[in-house]
Every structure is written in structure tokens, then in C-alpha cells.
Protein backbone atom coordinates (compact mmCIF):
# COMPACT_ATOMS: atom_id res chain seq x y z
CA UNK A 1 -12.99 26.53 -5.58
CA UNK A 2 -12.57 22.75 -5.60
CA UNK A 3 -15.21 20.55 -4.19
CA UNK A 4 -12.52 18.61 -2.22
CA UNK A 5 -8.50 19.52 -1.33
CA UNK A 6 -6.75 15.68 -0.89
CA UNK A 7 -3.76 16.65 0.60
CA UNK A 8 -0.92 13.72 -0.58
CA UNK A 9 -0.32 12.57 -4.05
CA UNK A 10 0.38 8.85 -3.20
CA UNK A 11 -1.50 6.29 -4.10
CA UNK A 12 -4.12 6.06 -1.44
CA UNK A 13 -4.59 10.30 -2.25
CA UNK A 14 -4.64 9.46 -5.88
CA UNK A 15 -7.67 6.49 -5.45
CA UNK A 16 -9.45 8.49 -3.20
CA UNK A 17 -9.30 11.44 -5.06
CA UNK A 18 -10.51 9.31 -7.98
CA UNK A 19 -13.59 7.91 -6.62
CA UNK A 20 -14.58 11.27 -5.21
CA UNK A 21 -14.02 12.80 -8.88
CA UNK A 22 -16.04 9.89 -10.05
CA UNK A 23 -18.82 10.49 -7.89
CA UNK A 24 -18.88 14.11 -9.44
CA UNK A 25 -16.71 16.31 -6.93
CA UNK A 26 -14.24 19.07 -8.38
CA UNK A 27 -11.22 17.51 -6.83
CA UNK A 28 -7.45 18.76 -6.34
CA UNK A 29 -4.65 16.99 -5.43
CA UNK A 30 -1.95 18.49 -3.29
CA UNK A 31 1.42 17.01 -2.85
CA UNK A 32 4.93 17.85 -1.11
CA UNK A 33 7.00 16.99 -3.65
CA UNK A 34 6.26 15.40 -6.87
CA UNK A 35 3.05 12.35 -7.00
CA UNK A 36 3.85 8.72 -6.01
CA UNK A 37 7.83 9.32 -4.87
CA UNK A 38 7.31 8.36 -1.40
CA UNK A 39 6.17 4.30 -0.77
CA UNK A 40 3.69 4.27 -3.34
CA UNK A 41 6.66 3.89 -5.59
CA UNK A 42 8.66 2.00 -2.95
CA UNK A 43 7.02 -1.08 -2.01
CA UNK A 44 6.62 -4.24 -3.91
CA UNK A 45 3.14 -4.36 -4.57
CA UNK A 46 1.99 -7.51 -3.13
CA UNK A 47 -1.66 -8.22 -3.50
CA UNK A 48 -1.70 -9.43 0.15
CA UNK A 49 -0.73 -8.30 3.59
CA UNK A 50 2.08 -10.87 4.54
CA UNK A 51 1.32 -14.03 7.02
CA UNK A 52 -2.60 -12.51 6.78
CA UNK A 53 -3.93 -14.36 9.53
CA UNK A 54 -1.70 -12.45 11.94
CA UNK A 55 -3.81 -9.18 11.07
CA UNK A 56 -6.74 -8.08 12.29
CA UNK A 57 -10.02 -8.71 10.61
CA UNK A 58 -10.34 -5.18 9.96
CA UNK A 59 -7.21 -5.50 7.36
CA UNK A 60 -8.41 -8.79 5.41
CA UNK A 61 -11.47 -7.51 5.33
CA UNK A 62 -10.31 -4.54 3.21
CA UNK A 63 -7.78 -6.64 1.31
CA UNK A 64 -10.44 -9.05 0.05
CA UNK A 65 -12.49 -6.43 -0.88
CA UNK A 66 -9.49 -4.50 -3.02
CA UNK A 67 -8.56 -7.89 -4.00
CA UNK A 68 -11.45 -8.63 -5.73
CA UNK A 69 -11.08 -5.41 -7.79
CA UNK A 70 -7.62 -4.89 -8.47
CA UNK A 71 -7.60 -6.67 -12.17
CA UNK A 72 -10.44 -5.20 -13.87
CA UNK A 73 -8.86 -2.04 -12.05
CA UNK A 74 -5.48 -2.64 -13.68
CA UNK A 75 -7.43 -2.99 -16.86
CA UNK A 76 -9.13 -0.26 -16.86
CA UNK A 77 -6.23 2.10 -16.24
CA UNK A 78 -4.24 -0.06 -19.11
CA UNK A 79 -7.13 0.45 -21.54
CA UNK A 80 -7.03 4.39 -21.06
CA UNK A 81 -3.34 5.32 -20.52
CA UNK A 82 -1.50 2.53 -22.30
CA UNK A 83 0.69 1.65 -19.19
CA UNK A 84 0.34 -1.30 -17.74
CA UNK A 85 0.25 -1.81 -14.25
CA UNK A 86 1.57 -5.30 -14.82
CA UNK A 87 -1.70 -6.95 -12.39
CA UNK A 88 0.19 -10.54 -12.43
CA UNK A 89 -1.61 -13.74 -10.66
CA UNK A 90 2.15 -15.17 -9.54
CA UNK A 91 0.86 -16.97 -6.48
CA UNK A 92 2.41 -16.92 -3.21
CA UNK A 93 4.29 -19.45 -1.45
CA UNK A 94 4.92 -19.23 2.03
CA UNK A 95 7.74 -21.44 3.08
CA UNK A 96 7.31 -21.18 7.05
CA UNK A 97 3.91 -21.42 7.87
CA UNK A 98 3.94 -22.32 11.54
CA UNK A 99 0.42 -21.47 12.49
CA UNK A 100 -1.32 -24.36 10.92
CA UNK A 101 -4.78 -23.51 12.78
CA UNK A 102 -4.98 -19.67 12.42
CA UNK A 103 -3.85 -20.18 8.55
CA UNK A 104 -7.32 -22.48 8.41
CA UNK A 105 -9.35 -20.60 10.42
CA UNK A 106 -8.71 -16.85 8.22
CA UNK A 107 -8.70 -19.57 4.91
CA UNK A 108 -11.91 -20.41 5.84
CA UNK A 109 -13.41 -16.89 6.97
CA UNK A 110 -12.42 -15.50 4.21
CA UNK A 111 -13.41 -17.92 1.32
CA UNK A 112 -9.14 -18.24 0.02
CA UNK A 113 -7.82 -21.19 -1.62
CA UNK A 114 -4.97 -22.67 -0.03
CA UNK A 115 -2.79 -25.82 0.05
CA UNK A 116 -0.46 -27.87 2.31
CA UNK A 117 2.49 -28.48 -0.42
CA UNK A 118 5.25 -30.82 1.47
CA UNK A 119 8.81 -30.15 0.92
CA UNK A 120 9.09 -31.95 -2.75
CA UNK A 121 5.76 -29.77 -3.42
CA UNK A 122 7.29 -26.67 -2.61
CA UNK A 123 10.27 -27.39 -4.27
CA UNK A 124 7.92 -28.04 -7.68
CA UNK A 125 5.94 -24.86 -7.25
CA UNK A 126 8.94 -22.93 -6.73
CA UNK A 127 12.34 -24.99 -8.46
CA UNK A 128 14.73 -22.87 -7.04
CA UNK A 129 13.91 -22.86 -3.52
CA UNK A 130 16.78 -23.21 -1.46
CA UNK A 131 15.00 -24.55 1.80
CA UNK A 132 13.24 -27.61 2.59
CA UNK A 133 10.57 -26.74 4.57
CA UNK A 134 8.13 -30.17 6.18
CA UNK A 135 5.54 -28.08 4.78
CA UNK A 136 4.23 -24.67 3.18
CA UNK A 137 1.12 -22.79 2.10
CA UNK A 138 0.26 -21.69 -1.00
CA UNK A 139 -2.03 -19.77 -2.32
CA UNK A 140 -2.68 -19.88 -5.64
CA UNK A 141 -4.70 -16.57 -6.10
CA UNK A 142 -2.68 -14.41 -4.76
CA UNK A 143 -1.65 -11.24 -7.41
CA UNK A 144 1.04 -8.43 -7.64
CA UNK A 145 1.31 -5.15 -9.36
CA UNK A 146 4.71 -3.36 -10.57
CA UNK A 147 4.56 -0.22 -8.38
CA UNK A 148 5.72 2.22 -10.07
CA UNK A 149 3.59 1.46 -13.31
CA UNK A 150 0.60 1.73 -11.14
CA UNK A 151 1.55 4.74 -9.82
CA UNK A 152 2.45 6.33 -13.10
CA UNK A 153 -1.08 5.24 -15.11
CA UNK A 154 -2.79 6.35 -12.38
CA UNK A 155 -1.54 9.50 -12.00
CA UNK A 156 -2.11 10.06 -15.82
CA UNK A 157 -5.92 8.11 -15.48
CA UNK A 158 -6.26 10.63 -12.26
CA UNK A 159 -5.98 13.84 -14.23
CA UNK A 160 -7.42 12.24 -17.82
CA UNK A 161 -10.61 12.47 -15.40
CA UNK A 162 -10.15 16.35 -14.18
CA UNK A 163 -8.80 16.16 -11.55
CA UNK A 164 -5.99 18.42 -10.73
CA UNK A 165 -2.63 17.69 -9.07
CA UNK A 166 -0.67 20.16 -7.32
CA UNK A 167 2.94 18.94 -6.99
CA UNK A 168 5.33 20.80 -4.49
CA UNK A 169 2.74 22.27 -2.45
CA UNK A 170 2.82 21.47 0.85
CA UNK A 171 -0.08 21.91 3.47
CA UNK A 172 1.64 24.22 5.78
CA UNK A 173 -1.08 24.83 7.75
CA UNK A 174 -5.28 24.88 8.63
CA UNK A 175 -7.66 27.81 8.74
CA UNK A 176 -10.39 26.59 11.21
CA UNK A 177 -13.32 28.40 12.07
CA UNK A 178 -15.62 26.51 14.79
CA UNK A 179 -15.68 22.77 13.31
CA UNK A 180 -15.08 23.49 10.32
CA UNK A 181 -11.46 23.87 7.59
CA UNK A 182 -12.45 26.81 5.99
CA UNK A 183 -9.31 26.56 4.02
CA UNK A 184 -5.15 24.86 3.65
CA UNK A 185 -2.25 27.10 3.76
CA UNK A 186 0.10 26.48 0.69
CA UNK A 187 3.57 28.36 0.00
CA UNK A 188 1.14 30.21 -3.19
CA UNK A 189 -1.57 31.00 -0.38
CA UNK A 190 -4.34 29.49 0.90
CA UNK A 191 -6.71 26.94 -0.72
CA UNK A 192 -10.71 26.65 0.29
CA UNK A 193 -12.99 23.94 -0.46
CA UNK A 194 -15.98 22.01 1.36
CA UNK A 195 -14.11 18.78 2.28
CA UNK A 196 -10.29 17.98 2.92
CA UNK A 197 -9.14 14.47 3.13
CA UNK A 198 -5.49 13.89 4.68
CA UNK A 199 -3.73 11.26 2.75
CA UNK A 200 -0.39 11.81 3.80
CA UNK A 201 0.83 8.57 3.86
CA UNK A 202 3.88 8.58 6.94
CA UNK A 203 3.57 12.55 7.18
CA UNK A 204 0.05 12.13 8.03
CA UNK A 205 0.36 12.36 11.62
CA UNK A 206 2.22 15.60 11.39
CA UNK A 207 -0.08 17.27 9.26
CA UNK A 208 -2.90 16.56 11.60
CA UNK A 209 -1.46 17.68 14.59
CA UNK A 210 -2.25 21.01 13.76
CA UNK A 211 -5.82 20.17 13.80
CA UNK A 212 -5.71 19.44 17.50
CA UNK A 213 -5.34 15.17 17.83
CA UNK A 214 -2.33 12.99 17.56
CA UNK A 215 -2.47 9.44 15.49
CA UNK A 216 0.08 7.13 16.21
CA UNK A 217 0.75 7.62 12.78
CA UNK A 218 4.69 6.86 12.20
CA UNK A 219 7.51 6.74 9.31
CA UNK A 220 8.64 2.82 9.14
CA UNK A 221 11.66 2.64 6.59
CA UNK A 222 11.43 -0.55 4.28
CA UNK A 223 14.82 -1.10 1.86
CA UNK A 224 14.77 -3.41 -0.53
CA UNK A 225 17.15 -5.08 -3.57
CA UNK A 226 16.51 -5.74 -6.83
CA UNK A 227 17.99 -8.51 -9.07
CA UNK A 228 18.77 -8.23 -12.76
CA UNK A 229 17.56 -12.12 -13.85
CA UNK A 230 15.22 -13.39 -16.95
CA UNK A 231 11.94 -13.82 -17.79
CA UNK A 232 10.60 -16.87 -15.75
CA UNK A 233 13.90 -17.61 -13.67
CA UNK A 234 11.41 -17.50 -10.39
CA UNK A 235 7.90 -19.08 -10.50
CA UNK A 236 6.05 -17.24 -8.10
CA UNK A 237 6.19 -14.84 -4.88
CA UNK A 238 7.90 -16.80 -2.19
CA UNK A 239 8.15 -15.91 1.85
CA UNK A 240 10.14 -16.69 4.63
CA UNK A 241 11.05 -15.16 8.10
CA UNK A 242 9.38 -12.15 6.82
CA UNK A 243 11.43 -11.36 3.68
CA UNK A 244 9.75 -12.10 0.13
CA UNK A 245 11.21 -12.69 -2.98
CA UNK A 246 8.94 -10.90 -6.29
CA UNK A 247 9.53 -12.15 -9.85
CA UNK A 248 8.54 -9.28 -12.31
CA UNK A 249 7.58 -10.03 -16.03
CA UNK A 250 10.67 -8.68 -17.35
CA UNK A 251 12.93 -11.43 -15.13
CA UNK A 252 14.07 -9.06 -12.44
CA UNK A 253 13.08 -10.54 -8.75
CA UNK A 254 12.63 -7.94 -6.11
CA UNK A 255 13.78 -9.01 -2.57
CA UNK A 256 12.18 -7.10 1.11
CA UNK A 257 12.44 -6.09 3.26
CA UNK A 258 13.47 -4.12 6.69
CA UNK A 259 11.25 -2.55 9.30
CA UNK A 260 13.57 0.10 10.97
CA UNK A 261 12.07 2.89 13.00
CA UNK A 262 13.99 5.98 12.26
CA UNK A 263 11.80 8.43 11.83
CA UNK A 264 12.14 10.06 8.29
CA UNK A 265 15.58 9.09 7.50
CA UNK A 266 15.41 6.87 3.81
CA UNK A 267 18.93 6.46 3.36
CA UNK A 268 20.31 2.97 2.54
CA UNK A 269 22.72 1.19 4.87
CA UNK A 270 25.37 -1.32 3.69
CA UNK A 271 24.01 -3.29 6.65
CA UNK A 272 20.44 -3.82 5.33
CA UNK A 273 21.81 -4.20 2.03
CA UNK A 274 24.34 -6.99 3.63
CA UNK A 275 20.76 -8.89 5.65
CA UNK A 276 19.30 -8.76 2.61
CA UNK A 277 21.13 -10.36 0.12
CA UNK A 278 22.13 -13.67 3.06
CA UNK A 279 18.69 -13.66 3.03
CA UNK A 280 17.86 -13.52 -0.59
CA UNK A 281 20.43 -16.52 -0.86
CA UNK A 282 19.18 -18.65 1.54
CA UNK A 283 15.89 -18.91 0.10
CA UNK A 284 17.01 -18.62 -3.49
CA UNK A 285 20.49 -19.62 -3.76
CA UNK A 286 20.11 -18.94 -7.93
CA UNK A 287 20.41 -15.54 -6.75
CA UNK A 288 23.71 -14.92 -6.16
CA UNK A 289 24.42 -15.50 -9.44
CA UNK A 290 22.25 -11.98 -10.74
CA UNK A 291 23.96 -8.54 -10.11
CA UNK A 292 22.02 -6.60 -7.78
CA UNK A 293 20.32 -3.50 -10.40
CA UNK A 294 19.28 -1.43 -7.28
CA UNK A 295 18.39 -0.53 -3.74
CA UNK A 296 16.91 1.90 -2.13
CA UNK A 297 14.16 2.26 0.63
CA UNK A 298 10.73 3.47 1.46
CA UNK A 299 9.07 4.96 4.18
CA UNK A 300 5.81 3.60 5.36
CA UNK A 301 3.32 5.27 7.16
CA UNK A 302 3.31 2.69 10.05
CA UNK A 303 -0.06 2.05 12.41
CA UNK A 304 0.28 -0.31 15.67
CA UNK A 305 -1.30 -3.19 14.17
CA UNK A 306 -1.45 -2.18 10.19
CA UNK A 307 -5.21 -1.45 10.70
CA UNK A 308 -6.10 1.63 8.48
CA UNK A 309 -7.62 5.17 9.32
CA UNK A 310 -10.30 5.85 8.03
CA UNK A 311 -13.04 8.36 8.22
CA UNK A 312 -13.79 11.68 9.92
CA UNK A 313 -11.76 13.55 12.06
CA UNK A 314 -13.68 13.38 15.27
CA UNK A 315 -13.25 17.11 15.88
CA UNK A 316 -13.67 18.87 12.41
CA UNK A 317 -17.07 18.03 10.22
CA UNK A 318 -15.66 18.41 6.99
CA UNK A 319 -12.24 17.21 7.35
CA UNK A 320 -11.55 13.26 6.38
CA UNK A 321 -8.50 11.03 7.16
CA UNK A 322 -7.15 7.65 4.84
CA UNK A 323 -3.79 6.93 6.37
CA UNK A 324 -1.80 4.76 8.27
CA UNK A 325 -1.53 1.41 6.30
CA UNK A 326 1.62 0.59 6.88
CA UNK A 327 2.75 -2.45 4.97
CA UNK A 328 -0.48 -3.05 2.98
CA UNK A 329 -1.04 0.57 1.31
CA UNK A 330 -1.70 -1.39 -2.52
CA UNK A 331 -3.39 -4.09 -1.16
CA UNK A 332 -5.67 -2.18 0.80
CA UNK A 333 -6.16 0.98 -1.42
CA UNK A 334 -9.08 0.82 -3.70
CA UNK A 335 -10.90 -0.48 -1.01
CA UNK A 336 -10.28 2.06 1.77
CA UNK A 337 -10.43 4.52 -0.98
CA UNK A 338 -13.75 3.86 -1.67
CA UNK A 339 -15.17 3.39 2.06
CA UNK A 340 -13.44 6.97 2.61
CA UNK A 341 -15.95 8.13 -0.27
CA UNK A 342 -18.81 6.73 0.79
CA UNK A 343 -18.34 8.20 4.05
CA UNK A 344 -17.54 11.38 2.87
CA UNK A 345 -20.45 11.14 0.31
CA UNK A 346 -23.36 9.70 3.08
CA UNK A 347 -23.39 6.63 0.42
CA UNK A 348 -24.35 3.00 1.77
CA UNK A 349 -20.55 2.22 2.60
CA UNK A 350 -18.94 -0.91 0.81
CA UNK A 351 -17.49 -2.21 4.67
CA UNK A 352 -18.72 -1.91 7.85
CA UNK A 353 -16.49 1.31 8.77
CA UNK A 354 -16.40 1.16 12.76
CA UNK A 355 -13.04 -0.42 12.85
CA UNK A 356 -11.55 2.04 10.54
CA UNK A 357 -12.89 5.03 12.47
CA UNK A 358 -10.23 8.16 13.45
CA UNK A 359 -11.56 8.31 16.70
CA UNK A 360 -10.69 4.66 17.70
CA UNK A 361 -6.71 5.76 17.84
CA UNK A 362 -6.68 9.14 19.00
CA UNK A 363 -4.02 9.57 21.64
């Protein structure tokens, strides 16, 4: 019998299953389909939520933590799997910063470099900027990941350390006796252990209805383009009106994305596809000379204000919930990972955890 069931192979299940293994647990990983297919893989891996002084404290709070982590993290898996998570200090350069006092304020809280480029500033940080904004921020620290590398060493560093991941095995259901899962029902039978953690990233609120409380836990679908350029063509991350351009190592620049709230529907539309690339244009015209490679979209596990859950389920003693980080899932996941261990574990935790609690959002 495992120590712990984590039920959702994403990336949030796979770090928290990794710190629990770490901390000595017998840990096993259950999954609907196959690891990492869902957002993990989706999403473009921005070490920073987006406009960060519009989120709560709560959220920067975790991101600076994770922040500080994420490139000896990245080296670490690199060093014992041999894929590289691609951990890239590109900068980010946001070209419509219209908040001039909240940008100082969270700078200044939060110990980040920033600066005030004006338009011919902008225009030398990023050459191929399209717009000529009176000003911009830029912050020089900020990092990315490749998704889907990260996803793929981890997996392999995940189970290189014992633990074990169940692909296509859905949680169909909960045995509870008193407060207490005594065990998850699987389509191969049921599965006991002494803790369960719910990482279900935008199925999370469904699984947990069966436990008896409702998280406004919901699917947000995110599509996104990618460019086929070269190596260097864009300088940095670049943002504006909510879309963001990514230059990867290999010259292909990723461009995001939609919000659309309809429920668990990922297909693509020729009408995001369409906003996307006018976008994509407008703030780098040297786009629309690159053929577009792909789209395809995500589905996020959206939260009212991106603030995480995280903790116990206020009903059940030894059942624990990590979900509901909406846009910032990689920014915020070693972090939230870890406080969900600590808390789990009775350890000192690494954050102060009241913000993140389950109870706080219980409908």
C-alpha cells in the first residue's frame, strides 16, 4: 500500500508527488489519461504570472518563492535525465504598462528589478517591436521553461526516484469511512493509502465533489500559435493587451493566448486562430513572415482570482488539495508543491499557508 495516492499526473501532481517521495513517502501517481497531456504541456511556461501586480499577494508570494528555485531545479532534472527543461533568463517586456504606481508598489514589495524603457528603449530591448509605446517595463529577471521538456524530465526524474505513475486510471470514486478516505476507486479496483492529494488540475473540482464540497474550480481554454523562425529572431518575452509573444532557443516564438469559458471543450477555432495571429502582427510585424508550425489549446484549471488551493480538505483528515492555478500552474508549482508537503508532513511550512487554505473557497 502506498504511503500517498496523488490523483493527476500534471505537473503540480508530479512536484508534489516528488517532494512527498523526497521526504520518504511510498508515493503513486494516478492519472486519466497519459502524464502531462493536459496544460502542463499546453501553456508557455512563463516564469511569471502576467501584469503581477494585478494578483493577489497570495500569488507573488508563491511565484517569488518558485522563482527563486526554478534554475537549480531545471538543473537538477537536466543533470539526471539528460533533457533539458530549457530554464532561459529571456526577460520580459511589457509594452502597456498603465499602472505606473501598482507596478512600483509590488516592485518594491517584492524586491524585482524593473525599468521605465521609453519608446526608443523598448524598441532596443526588443528590435522588432511593432508598437511605440511612451513607455514600458521591463524586467530583466524574468525566466521561461519549454513546457513540454519540463514535463517530460520530470516525469522520467519522478519515477528515477520510485515513485510510481499510473496512467489511464481514473479516480472514479471515494471510499469514506467517518473523516477519513479509506481508499480511490480505479477501473482495476480500489486503491488504499494514508493520504490522498487531488491534483487534478481543471477536473479537480469534479473529482471533489464526491467528497461532499464544491470549489469554484473551472476548465478555462487557452489556444495558442506557434511560429517556425531562427535562433535569436526575438530578444526576449514581450506583452501587450494580454497576449505574449515567447522566443524558444531553437528560433520558434510562441504567441497566447485566449481565455474562453467552455467548459471542457479544447478544440481550436479558426476564430482564435484568426485574433491571434492580428495580434501576433501588431506587436511583431516580423511575424508574418514565419509559417505558423502549430496550434492547439489548453485547458486551465481556472480559480476567481488565480489564487491557488492549497491544503486540507476541511471535511476529510487525510485528504489534501493543490489545484486551481489557473494561468500560473509553472510559475507557481514548486512552490505550492512544497507548502502542500509541509502541510501534509506537519513540517515548518515554507509560506504562510492561510491564504491558500481549501476552506477559504468552499461554496
Amino acid at each position: 500500500m502506498s504511503d500517498c495516492i496523488v490523483i493527476g499526473a500534471g505537473l503540480i501532481g508530479m512536484l508534489t508527488a516528488l517532494e512527498l517521495r523526497k521526504a520518504g513517502l511510498a508515493v503513486t501517481v494516478l492519472d486519466k489519461s497519459r502524464p502531462a497531456t493536459e496544460s502542463s504541456w499546453a501553456g508557455g511556461g512563463i516564469l511569471s504570472p502576467l501584469y503581477p501586480w494585478r494578483y493577489p499577494v497570495a500569488v507573488n508570494v508563491l511565484a517569488r518563492e518558485s522563482q527563486r528555485r526554478y534554475a537549480d531545479f531545471c538543473q537538477e532534472l537536466y543533470q539526471a535525465t539528460g533533457i533539458d527543461p530549457q530554464w532561459t533568463r529571456s526577460g520580459l517586456l511589457i509594452a502597456d504598462p498603465d499602472e505606473a504606481a501598482a507596478v512600483e508598489q509590488w516592485a518594491a514589495d517584492f524586491a524585482v528589478e524593473r525599468a521605465w524603457p521609453n519608446a526608443e528603449e523598448c524598441r532596443q530591448i526588443e528590435p522588432l517591436l511593432g508598437l511605440h509605446p511612451d513607455s514600458g517595463v521591463w524586467l530583466p529577471d524574468i525566466a521561461q521553461v519549454r513546457n513540454p521538456r519540463l514535463v517530460k524530465s520530470l516525469q522520467m526524474y519522478v519515477e528515477q526516484q520510485g515513485v510510481e505513475i499510473r496512467p489511464r486510471s481514473p479516480a472514479l470514486g471515494w471510499q469514506i469511512s467517518g473523516h477519513q478516505v479509506s481508499a480511490v476507486d480505479t477501473p482495476r479496483g480500489a486503491l488504499s493509502a494514508g493520504y490522498f492529494v487531488v491534483a487534478g488540475g481543471a477536473w479537480s473540482g469534479e473529482l471533489l465533489e464526491g467528497t461532499g464540497i464544491h470549489l469554484p474550480i473551472q476548465p478555462v481554454r487557452g489556444q495558442m500559435i506557434l511560429f517556425k523562425g531562427t535562433p535569436s529572431l526575438v530578444s526576449c518575452i514581450t506583452l501587450y493587451k494580454g497576449r505574449y509573444a515567447i522566443p524558444r532557443r531553437d528560433g520558434h516564438v510562441l504567441f497566447g493566448s485566449t481565455l474562453e469559458y467552455t467548459g471542457f471543450d479544447k478544440q481550436t477555432t479558426s476564430a482564435a486562430r484568426k485574433v491571434l495571429t492580428q495580434a501576433a502582427y501588431e506587436l511583431l510585424p516580423r511575424l508574418s513572415d514565419l509559417p505558423i508550425e502549430r496550434h492547439w489549446a489548453g485547458l486551465r484549471p481556472g480559480s476567481p482570482d488565480g489564487t491557488p488551493i492549497v491544503g486540507p480538505h476541511p471535511g476529510i483528515d487525510n485528504l489534501y488539495i493543490n489545484a486551481g492555478h489557473f494561468r500560473n500552474g509553472v510559475v507557481l508549482g514548486l512552490s505550492s508543491a512544497r507548502l502542500l508537503a509541509d502541510l501534509l508532513l506537519q513540517r515548518p511550512p515554507a509560506v504562510v499557508p492561510t491564504p491558500y487554505h481549501p476552506e477559504l473557497f468552499v461554496k
